[in-house]
N, C-alpha and C. Protein backbone atom coordinates (compact mmCIF):
# COMPACT_ATOMS: atom_id res chain seq x y z
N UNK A 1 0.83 -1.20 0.00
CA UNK A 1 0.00 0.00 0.00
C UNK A 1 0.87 1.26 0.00
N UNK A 2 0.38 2.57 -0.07
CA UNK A 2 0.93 3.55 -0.05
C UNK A 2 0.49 4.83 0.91
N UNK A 3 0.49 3.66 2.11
CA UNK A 3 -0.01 4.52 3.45
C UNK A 3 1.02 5.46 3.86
N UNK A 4 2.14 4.49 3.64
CA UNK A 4 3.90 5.72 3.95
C UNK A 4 3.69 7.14 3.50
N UNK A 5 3.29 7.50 2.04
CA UNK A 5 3.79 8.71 1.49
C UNK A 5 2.29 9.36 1.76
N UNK A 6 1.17 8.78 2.64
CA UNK A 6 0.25 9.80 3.07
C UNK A 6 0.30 10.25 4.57
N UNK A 7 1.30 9.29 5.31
CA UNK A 7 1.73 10.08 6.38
C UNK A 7 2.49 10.54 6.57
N UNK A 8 3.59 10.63 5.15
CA UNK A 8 4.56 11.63 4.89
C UNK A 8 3.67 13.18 4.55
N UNK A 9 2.68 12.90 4.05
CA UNK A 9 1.61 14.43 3.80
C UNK A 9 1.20 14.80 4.75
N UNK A 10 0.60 14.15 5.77
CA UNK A 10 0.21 14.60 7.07
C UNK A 10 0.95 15.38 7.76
N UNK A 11 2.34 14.58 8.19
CA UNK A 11 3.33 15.22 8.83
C UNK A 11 3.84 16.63 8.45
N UNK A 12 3.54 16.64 7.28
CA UNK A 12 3.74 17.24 6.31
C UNK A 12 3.29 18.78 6.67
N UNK A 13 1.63 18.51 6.35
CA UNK A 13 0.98 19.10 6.75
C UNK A 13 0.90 19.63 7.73
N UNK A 14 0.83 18.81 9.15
CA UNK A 14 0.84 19.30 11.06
C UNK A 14 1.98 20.03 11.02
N UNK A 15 3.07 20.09 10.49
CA UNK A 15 4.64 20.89 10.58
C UNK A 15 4.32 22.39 10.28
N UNK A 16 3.69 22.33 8.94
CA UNK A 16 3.21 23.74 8.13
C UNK A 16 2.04 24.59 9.08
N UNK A 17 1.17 23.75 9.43
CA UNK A 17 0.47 24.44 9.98
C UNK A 17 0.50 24.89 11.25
N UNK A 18 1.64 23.98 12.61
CA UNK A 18 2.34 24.42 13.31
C UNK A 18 3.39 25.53 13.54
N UNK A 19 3.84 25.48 11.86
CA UNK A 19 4.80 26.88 11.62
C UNK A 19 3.86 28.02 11.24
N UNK A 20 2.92 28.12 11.06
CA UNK A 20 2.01 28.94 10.49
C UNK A 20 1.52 29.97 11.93
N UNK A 21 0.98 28.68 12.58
CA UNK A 21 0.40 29.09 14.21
C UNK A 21 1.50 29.92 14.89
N UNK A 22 2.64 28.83 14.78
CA UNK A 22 3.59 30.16 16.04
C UNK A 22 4.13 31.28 14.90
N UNK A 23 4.32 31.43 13.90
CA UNK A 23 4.38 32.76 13.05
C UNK A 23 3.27 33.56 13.40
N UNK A 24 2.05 33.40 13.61
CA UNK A 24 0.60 34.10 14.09
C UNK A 24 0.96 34.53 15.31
N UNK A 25 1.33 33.61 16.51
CA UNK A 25 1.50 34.25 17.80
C UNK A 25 2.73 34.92 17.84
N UNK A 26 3.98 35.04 17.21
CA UNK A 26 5.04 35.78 17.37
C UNK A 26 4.34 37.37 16.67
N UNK A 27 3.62 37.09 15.54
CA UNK A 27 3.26 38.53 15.28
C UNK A 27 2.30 38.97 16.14
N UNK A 28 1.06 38.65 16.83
CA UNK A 28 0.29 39.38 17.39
C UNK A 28 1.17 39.33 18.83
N UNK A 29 1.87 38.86 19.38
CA UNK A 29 2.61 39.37 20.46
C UNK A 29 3.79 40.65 19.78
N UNK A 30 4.11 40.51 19.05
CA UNK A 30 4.85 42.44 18.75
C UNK A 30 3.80 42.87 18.48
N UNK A 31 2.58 43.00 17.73
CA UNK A 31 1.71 43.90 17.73
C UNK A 31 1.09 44.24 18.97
N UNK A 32 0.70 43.46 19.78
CA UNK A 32 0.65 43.93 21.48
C UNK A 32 1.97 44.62 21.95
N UNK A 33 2.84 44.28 21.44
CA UNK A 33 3.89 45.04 22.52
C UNK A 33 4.00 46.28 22.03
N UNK A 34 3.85 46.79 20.31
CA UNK A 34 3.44 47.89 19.54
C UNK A 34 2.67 48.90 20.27
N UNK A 35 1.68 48.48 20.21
CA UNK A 35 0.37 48.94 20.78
C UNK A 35 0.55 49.21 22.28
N UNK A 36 0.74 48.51 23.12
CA UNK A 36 1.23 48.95 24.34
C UNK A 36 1.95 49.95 24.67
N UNK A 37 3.33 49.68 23.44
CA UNK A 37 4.26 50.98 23.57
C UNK A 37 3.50 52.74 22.86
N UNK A 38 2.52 52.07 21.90
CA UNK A 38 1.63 53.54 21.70
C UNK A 38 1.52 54.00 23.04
N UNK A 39 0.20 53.30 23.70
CA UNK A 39 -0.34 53.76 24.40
C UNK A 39 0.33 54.50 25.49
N UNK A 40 1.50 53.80 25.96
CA UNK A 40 2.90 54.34 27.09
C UNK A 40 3.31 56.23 26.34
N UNK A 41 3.84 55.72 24.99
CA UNK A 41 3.71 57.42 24.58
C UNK A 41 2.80 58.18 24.40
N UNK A 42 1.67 57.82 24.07
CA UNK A 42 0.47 58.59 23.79
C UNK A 42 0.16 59.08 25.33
N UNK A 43 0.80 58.64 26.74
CA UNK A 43 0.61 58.39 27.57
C UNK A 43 1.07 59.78 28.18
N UNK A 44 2.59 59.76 27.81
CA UNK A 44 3.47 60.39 27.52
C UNK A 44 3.34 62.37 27.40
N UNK A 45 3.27 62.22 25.94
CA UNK A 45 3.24 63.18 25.30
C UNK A 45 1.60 64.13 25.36
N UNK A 46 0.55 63.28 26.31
CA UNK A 46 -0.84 63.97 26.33
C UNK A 46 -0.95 64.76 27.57
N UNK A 47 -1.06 65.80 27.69
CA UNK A 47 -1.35 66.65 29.21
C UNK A 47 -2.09 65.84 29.89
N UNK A 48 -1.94 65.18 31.29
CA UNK A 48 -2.24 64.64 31.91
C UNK A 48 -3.84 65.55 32.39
């Protein structure tokens, strides 16, 4: 059979979409830290 080269696709697959996921959380964690750092200057620079 040729069960091998479809759990070579799978693996395949779970890898990509694992690299996909933590590429997603590395960007929305700098965009939080972005945004945070707005808010610290906007914080900043606004007459209290």
């Amino acid at each position: 059979m040729h069960s091998g080269s479809q759990n070579k696709m799978v693996m395949l697959n779970l890898q990509q979409s694992f690299r996909i996921n933590e590429n997603r959380k590395t960007a929305e964690y700098k965009l939080g830290r972005m945004n945070h750092g707005a808010e610290a200057l906007a914080e900043q620079l606004l007459p209290q």
